[in-house]
Protein backbone atom coordinates (compact mmCIF):
# COMPACT_ATOMS: atom_id res chain seq x y z
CA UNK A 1 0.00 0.00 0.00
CA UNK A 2 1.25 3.14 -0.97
CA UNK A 3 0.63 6.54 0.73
CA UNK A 4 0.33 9.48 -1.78
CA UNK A 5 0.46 13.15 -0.73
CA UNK A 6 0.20 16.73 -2.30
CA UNK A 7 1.36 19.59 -0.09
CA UNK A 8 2.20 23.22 -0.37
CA UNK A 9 1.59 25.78 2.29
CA UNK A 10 -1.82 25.65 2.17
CA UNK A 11 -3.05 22.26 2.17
CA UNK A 12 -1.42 18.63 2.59
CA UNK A 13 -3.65 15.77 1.60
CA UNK A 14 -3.54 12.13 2.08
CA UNK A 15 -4.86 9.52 -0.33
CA UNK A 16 -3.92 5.97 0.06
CA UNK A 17 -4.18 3.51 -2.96
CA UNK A 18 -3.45 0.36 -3.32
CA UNK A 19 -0.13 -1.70 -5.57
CA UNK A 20 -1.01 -2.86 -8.69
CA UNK A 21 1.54 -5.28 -8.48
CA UNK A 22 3.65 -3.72 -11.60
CA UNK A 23 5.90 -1.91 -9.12
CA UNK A 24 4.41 1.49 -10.82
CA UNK A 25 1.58 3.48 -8.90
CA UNK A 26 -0.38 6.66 -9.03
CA UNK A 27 -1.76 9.09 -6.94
CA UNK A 28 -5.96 7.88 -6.79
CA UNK A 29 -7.60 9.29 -10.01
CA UNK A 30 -10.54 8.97 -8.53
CA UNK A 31 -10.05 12.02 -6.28
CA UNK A 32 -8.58 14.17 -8.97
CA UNK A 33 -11.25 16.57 -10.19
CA UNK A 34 -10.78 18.15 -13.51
CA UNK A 35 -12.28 21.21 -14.72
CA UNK A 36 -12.84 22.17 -18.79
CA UNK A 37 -14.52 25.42 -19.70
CA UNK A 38 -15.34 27.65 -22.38
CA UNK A 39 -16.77 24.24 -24.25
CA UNK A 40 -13.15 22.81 -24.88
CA UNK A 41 -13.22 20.15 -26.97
CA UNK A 42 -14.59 16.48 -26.32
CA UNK A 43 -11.61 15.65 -26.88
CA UNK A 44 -10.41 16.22 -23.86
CA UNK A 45 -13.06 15.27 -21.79
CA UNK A 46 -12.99 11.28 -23.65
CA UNK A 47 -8.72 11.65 -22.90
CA UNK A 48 -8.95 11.74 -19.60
CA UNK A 49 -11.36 9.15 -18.99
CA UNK A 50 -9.89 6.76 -20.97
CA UNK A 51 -6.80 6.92 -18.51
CA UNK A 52 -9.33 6.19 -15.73
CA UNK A 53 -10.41 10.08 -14.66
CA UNK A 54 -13.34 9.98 -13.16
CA UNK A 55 -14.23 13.45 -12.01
CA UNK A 56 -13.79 14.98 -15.20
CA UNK A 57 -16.55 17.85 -15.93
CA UNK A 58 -16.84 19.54 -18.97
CA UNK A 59 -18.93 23.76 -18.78
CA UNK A 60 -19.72 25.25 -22.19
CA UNK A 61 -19.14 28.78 -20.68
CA UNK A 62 -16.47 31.05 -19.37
CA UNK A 63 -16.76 31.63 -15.89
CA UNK A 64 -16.24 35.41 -14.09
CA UNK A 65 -13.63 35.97 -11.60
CA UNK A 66 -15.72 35.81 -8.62
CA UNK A 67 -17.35 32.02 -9.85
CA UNK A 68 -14.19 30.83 -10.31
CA UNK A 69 -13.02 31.61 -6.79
CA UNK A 70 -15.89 29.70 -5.42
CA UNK A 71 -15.53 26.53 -8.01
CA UNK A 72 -11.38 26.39 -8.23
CA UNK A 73 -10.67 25.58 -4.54
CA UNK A 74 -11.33 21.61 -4.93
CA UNK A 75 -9.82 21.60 -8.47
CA UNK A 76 -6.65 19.59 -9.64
CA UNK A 77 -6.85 20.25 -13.43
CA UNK A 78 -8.15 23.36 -14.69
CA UNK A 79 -9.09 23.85 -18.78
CA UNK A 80 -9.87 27.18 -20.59
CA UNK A 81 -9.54 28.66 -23.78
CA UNK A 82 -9.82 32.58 -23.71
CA UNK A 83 -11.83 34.24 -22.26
CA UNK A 84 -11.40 32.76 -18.68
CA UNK A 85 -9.58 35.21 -16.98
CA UNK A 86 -7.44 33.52 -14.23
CA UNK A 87 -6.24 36.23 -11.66
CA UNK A 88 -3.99 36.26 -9.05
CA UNK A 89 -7.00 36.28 -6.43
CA UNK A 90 -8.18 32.82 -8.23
CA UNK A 91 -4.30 31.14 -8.01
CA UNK A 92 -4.33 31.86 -4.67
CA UNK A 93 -7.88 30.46 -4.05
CA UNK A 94 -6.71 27.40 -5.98
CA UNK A 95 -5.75 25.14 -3.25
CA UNK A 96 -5.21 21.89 -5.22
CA UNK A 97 -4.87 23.36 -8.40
CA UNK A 98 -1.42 21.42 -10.25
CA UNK A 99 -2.07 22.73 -13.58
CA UNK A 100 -3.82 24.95 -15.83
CA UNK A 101 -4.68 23.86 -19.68
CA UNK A 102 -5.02 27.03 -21.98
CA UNK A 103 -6.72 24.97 -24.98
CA UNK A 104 -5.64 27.91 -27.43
CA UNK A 105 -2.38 29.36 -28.92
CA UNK A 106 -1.91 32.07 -26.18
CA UNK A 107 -1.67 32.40 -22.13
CA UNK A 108 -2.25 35.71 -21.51
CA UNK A 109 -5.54 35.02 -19.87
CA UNK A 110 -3.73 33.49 -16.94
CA UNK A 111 -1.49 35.39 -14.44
CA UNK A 112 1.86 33.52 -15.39
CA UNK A 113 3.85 35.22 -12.23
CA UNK A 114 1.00 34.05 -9.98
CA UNK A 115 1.40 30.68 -11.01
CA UNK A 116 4.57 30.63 -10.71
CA UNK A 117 4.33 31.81 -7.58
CA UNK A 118 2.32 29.32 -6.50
CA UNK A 119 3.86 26.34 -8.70
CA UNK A 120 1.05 25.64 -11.03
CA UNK A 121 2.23 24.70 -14.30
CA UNK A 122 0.91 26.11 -17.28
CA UNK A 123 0.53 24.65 -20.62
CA UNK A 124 -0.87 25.52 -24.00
CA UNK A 125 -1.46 24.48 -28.16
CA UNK A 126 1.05 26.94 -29.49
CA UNK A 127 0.93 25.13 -32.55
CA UNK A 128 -2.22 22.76 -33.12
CA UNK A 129 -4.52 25.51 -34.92
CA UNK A 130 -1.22 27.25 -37.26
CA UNK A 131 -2.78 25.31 -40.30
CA UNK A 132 -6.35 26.43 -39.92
CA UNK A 133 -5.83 30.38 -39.91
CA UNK A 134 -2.78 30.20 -42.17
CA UNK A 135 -5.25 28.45 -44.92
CA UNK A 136 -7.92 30.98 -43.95
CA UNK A 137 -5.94 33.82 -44.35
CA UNK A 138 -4.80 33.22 -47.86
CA UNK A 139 -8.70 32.30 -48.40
CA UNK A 140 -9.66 36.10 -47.21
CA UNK A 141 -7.05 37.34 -49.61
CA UNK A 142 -8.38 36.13 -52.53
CA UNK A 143 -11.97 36.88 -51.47
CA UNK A 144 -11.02 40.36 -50.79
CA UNK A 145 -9.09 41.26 -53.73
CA UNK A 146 -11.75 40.00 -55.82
CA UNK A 147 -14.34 41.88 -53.63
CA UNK A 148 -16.15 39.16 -53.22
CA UNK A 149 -17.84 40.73 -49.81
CA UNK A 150 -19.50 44.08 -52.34
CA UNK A 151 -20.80 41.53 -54.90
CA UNK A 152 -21.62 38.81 -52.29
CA UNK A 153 -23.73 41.90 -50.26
CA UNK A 154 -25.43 43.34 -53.67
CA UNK A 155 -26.53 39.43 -54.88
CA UNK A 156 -28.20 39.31 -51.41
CA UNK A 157 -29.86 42.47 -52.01
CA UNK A 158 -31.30 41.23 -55.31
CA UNK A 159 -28.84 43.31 -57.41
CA UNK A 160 -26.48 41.82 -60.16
CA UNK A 161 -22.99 42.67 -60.20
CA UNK A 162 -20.84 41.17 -62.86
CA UNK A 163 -18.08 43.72 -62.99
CA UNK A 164 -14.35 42.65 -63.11
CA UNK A 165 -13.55 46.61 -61.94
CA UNK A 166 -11.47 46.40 -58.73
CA UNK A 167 -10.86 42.96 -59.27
CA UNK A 168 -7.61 41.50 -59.33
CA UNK A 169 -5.51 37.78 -58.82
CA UNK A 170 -3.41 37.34 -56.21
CA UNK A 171 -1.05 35.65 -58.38
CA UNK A 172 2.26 37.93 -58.71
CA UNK A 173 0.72 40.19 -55.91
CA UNK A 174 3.03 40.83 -52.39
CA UNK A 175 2.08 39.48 -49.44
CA UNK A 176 3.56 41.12 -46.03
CA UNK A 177 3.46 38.93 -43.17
CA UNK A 178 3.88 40.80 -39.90
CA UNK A 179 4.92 38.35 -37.61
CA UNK A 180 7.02 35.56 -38.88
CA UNK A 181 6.23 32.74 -36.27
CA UNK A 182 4.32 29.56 -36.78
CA UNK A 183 1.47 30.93 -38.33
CA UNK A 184 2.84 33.56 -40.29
CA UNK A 185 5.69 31.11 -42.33
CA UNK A 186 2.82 28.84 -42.53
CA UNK A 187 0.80 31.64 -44.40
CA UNK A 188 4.12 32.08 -46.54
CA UNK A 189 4.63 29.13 -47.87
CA UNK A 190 0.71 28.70 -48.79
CA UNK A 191 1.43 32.29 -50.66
CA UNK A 192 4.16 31.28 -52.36
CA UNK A 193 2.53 28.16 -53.44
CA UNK A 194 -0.23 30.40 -55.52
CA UNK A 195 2.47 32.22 -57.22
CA UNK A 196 2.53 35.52 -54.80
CA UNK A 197 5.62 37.22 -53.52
CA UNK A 198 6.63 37.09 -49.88
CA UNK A 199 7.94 39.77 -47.69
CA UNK A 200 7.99 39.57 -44.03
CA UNK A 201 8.66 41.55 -41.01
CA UNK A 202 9.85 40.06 -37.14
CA UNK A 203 11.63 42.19 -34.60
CA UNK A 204 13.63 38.74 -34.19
CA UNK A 205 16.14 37.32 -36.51
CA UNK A 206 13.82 34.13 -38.48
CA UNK A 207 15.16 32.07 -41.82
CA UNK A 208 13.39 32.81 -44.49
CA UNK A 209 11.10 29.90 -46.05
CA UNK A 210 10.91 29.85 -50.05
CA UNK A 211 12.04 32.69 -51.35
CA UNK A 212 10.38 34.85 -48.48
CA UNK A 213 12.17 38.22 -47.96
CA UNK A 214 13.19 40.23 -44.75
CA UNK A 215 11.81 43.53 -44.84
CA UNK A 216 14.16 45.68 -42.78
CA UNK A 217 11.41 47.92 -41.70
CA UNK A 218 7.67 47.93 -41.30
CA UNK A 219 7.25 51.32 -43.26
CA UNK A 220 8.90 49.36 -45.98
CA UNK A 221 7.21 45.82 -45.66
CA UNK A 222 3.63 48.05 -45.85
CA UNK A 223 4.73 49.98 -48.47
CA UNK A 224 5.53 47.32 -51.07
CA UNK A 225 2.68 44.70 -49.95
CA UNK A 226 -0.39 44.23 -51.66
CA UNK A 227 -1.90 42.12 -49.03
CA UNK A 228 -0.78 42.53 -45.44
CA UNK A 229 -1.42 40.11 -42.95
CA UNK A 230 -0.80 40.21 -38.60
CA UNK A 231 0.13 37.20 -37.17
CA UNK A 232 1.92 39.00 -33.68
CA UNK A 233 1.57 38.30 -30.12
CA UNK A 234 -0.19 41.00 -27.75
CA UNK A 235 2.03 42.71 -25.98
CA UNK A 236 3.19 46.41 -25.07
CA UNK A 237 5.31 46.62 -28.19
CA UNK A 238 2.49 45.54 -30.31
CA UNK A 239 -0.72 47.73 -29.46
CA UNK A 240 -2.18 49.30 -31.97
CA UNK A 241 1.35 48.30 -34.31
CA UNK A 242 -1.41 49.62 -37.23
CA UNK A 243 -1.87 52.98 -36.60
CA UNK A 244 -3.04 56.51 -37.80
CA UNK A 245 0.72 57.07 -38.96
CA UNK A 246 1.48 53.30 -40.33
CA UNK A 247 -1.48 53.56 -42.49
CA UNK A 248 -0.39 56.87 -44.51
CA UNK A 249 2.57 54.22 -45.51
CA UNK A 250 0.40 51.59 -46.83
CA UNK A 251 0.06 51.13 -50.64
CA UNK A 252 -2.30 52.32 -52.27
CA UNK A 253 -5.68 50.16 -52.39
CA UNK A 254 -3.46 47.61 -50.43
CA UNK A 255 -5.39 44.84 -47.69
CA UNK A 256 -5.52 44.40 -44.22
CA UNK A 257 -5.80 41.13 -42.60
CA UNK A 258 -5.85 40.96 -38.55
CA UNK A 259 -6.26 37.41 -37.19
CA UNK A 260 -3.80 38.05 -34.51
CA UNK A 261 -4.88 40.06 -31.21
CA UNK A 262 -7.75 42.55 -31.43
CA UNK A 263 -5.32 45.04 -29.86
CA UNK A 264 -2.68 45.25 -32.60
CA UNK A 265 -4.92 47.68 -34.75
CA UNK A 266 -6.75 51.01 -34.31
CA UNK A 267 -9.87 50.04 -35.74
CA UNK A 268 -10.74 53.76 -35.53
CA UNK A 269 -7.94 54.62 -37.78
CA UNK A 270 -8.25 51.55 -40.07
CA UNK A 271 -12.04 52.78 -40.33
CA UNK A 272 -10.78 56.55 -41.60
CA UNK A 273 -8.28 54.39 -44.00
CA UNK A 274 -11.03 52.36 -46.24
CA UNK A 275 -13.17 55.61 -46.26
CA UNK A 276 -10.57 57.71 -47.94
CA UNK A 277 -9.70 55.19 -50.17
CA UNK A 278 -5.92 54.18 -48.91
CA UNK A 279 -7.05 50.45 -48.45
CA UNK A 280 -9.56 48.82 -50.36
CA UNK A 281 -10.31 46.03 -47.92
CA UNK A 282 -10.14 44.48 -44.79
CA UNK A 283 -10.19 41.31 -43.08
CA UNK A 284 -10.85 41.28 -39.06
CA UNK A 285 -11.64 38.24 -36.74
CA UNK A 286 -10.40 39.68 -33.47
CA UNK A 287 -10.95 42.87 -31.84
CA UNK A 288 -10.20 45.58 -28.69
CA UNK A 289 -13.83 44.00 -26.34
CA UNK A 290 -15.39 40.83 -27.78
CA UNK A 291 -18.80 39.45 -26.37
CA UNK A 292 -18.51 37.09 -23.36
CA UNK A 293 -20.73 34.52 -25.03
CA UNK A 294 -22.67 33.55 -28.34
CA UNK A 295 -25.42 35.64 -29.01
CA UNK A 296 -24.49 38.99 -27.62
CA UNK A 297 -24.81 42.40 -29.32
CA UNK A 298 -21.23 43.08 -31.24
CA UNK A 299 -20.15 46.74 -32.36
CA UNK A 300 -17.31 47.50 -34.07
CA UNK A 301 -15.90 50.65 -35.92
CA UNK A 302 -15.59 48.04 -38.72
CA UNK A 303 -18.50 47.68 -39.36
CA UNK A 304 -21.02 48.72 -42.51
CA UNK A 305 -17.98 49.82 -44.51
CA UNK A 306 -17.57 47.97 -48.09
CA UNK A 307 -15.24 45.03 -48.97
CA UNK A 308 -14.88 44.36 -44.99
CA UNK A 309 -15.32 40.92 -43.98
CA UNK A 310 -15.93 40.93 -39.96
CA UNK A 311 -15.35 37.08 -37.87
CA UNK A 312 -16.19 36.50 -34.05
CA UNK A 313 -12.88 35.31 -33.30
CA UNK A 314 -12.95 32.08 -35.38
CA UNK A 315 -9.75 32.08 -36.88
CA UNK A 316 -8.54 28.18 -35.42
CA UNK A 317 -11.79 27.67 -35.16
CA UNK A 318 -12.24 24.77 -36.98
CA UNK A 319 -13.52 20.64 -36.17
CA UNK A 320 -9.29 19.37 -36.56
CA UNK A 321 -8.05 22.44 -34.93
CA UNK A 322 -10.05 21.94 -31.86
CA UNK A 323 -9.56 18.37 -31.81
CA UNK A 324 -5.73 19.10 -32.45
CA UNK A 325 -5.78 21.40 -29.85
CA UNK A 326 -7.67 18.85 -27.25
CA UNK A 327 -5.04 16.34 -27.56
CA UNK A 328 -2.45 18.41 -27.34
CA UNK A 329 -2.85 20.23 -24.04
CA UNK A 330 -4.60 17.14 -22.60
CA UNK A 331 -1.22 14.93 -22.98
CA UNK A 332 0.71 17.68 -21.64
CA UNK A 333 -1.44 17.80 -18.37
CA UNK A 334 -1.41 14.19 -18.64
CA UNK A 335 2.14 13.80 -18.61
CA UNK A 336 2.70 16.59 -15.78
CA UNK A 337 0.49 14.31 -13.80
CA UNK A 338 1.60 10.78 -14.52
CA UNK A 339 5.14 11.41 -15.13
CA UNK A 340 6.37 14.96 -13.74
CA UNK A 341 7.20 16.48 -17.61
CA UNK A 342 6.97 19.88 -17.73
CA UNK A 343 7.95 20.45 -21.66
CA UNK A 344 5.87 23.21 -22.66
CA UNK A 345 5.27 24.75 -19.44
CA UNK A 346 5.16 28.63 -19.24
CA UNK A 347 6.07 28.72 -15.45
CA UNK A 348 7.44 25.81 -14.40
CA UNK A 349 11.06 25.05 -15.78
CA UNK A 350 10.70 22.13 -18.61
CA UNK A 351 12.23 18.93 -17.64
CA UNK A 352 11.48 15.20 -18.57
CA UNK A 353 13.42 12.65 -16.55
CA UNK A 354 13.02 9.04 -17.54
CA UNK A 355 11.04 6.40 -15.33
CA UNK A 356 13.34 4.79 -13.17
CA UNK A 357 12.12 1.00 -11.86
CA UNK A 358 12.67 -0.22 -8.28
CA UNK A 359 11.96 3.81 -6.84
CA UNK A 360 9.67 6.00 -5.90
CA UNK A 361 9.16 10.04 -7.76
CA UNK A 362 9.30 13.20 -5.77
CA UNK A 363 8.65 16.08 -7.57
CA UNK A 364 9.78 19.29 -6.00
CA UNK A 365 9.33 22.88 -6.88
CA UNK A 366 10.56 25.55 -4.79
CA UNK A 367 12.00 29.54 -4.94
CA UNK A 368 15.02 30.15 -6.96
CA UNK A 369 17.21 30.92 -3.89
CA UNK A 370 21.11 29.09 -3.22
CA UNK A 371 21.23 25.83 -1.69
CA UNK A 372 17.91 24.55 -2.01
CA UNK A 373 19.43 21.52 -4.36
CA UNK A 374 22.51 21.07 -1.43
CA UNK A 375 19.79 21.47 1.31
CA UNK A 376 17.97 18.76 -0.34
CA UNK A 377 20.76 16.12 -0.91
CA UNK A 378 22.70 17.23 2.50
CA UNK A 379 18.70 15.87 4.31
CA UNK A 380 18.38 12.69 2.30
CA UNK A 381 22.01 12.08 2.74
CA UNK A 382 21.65 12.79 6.51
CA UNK A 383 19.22 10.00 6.80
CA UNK A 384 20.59 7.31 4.30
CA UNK A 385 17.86 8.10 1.75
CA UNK A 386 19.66 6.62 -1.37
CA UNK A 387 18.74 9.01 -4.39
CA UNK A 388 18.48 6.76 -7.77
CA UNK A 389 17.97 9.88 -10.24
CA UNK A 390 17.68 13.47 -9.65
CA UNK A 391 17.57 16.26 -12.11
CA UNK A 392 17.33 20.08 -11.21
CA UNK A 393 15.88 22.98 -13.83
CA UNK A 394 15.42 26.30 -12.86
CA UNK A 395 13.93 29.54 -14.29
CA UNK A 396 14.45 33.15 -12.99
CA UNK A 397 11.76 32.53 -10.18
CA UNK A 398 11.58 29.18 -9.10
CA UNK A 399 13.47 25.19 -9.23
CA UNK A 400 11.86 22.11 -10.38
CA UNK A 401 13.45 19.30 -8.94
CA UNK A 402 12.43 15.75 -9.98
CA UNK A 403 13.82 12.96 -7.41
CA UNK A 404 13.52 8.94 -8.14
CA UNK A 405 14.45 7.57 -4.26
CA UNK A 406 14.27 4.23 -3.07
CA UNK A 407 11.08 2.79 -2.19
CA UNK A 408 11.63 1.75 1.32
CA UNK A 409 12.09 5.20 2.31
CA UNK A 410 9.84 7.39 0.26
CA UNK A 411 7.85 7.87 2.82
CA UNK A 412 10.41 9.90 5.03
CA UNK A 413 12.07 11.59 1.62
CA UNK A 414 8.81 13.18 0.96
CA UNK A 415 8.28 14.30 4.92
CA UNK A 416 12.08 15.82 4.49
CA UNK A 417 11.73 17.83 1.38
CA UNK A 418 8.48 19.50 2.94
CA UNK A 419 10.70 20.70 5.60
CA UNK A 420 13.30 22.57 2.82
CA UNK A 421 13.86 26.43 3.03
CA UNK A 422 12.00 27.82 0.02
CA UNK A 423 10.08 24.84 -0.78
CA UNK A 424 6.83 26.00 -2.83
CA UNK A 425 4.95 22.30 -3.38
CA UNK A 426 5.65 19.26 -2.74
CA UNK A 427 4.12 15.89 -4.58
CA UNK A 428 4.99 11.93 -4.83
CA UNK A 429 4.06 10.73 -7.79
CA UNK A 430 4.83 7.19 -7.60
């Protein structure tokens, strides 16, 4: 029989479950409660009961801060996409919480210095949706340089418009790609593929894919583009990146594309842009304040102006990104749980130590202060715990230490590293 504990300064918890009889154990699943909101995909849900998680319950809507205080405190696991704001006031309500699941590309939803404060990993699908706005973007660019949206509009309205006026291929156009990350050399080698030209623009250094080419300046990538797509993370140095001044640089009749953040462009400004004639068209799926759920009234500056095509935020949105994105995050939780990897955490350092037979795991996260790693080996030592594998990673805040001991004396490891200086959580996990 095996005694399995979680502990951090709030709360230590004792489970007991019983040996398999394979010599490898986990903490009881049975007692783990899992969380999804925002309607993450079934995905999910069907992943962790299939590895026997039974307390696994799935909301279709975001939840406000004050709900979240109230449900989080009994929660191991928690799942959100974006609009779930998790504070500082809910981390610290949190007092089971392991890890949090951002089942979307970003994580600035969640606190990131609160949790890792408090040791709760965080993990997210950086990648799983780049294929589903990259082909969507080049699928807006042809629309709107054929302004499809003005004749789509006038059909609807009972009006013919066969008129090739304003109407152009994108073939031998120039696409600018600000933002040349996953998404945005995804989008360039979908461009290149039709037969378009590829600049691109990154305030980091990034090889060029195809025959893409390194604008040395934004003035110059908007300047010479035809089409110009976002595809930037939302930050200080990025608000409103499109602005009043940028756009007097833009070529004439060129495009603009945001499926990024909604706070990368001054709508207002973009607005004053398509009237005057500077742009011909835009494309915009995220914006400044979006509606909390389906069905709520929407404004926008953006919108009644011609050859505009407006989206509620459903650029990854898609049946294989979702289910991409489910599997994704969920084996990354998974793994945190069962095995103590951390690859693709935004707070806790990421570390992957192999499964050592014949021991027990210790995972250990503490402050990043000297001689927590000596404090921890001069203990064990001290007491003739024999350490089998140990491996130490450590970011500017805290340590992640992942300890395989021997079996016999688990038990009193565990009790020992509770009692280390600086220790933030403590957790057997076999």
């Amino acid at each position: 029989m095996l005694v399995v504990r979680f502990f951090n300064r709030k709360f230590l918890i004792f489970a007991i479950i019983m040996s398999t009889g394979t010599g490898k154990t986990s903490y009881p699943k049975e007692k783990i409660r899992i969380l999804f909101l925002e309607n993450i995909s079934d995905t999910a849900v069907k992943y962790f009961k299939q590895q026997g998680y039974v307390q696994v319950e799935k909301i279709t809507r975001a939840m406000t801060e004050e709900e979240l205080i109230r449900e989080i405190r009994d929660v191991h696991i928690l799942g959100i996409r974006s609009k779930t704001q998790v504070t500082q006031k809910v981390i610290e309500a949190a007092q089971k919480l392991q890890a949090i699941g951002c089942f979307c590309i970003g994580v600035n939803q969640v606190n990131l210095q609160a949790a890792t404060k408090n040791g709760v990993v965080v993990f997210n699908a950086p990648y799983s949706n780049t294929r589903s706005v990259a082909e969507l973007v080049i699928g807006l660019a042809i629309m709107l340089i054929r302004r499809i949206p003005d004749k789509n509009k006038a059909a609807h309205e009972g009006i013919w418009m066969k008129d090739a006026k304003g109407s152009y291929e994108l073939r031998g156009k120039t696409l600018g790609i600000i933002g040349y990350g996953n998404i945005g050399s995804q989008v360039s080698v979908l461009a290149e593929a039709i037969g378009m030209k590829v600049l691109f623009y990154d305030v980091e250094t990034k090889l060029p894919l195809g025959n893409a080419v390194n604008a040395k300046t934004l003035k110059e990538l908007v300047g010479r583009s035809d089409v110009i797509t976002l595809h930037v993370p939302e930050n200080a140095q990025t608000h409103n990146i499109i602005n009043k001044n940028l756009l007097k640089h833009f070529k004439k009749d060129s495009i603009l594309i945001n499926y990024a953040r909604g706070t990368v462009v001054d709508l207002d400004a973009l607005r004053k842009s398509l009237l005057e004639g500077q742009l011909s068209g835009a494309a915009i799926d995220v914006f400044p304040w979006e509606p909390e759920k389906n069905g709520d009234r929407f404004q926008s500056p953006m919108q009644d102006l011609p050859n505009v095509i407006l989206t509620p935020h459903i650029g990854g949105s898609t049946e294989e990104a979702q289910q991409n994105i489910g599997e994704d995050v969920s084996a990354k939780l998974y793994n945190y749980l069962e095995k103590g990897i951390t690859f693709g955490s935004h707070t806790v350092p990421a570390l992957a130590l192999p499964p050592q037979e014949g021991a027990h795991r210790i995972l250990h996260i503490h402050n990043n202060v000297p001689g927590v790693l000596s404090e921890i080996n001069t203990q064990l030592s001290k007491h003739k715990i024999n350490i089998v594998s140990q491996y130490l990673k450590t970011n500017e805040e805290i340590g992640y230490v992942v300890l395989d001991v021997d079996k016999n004396i688990s038990g009193r490891a565990l009790q020992l590293l509770k009692e280390v200086k600086g220790t933030i959580k403590v957790r057997m996990l076999y």
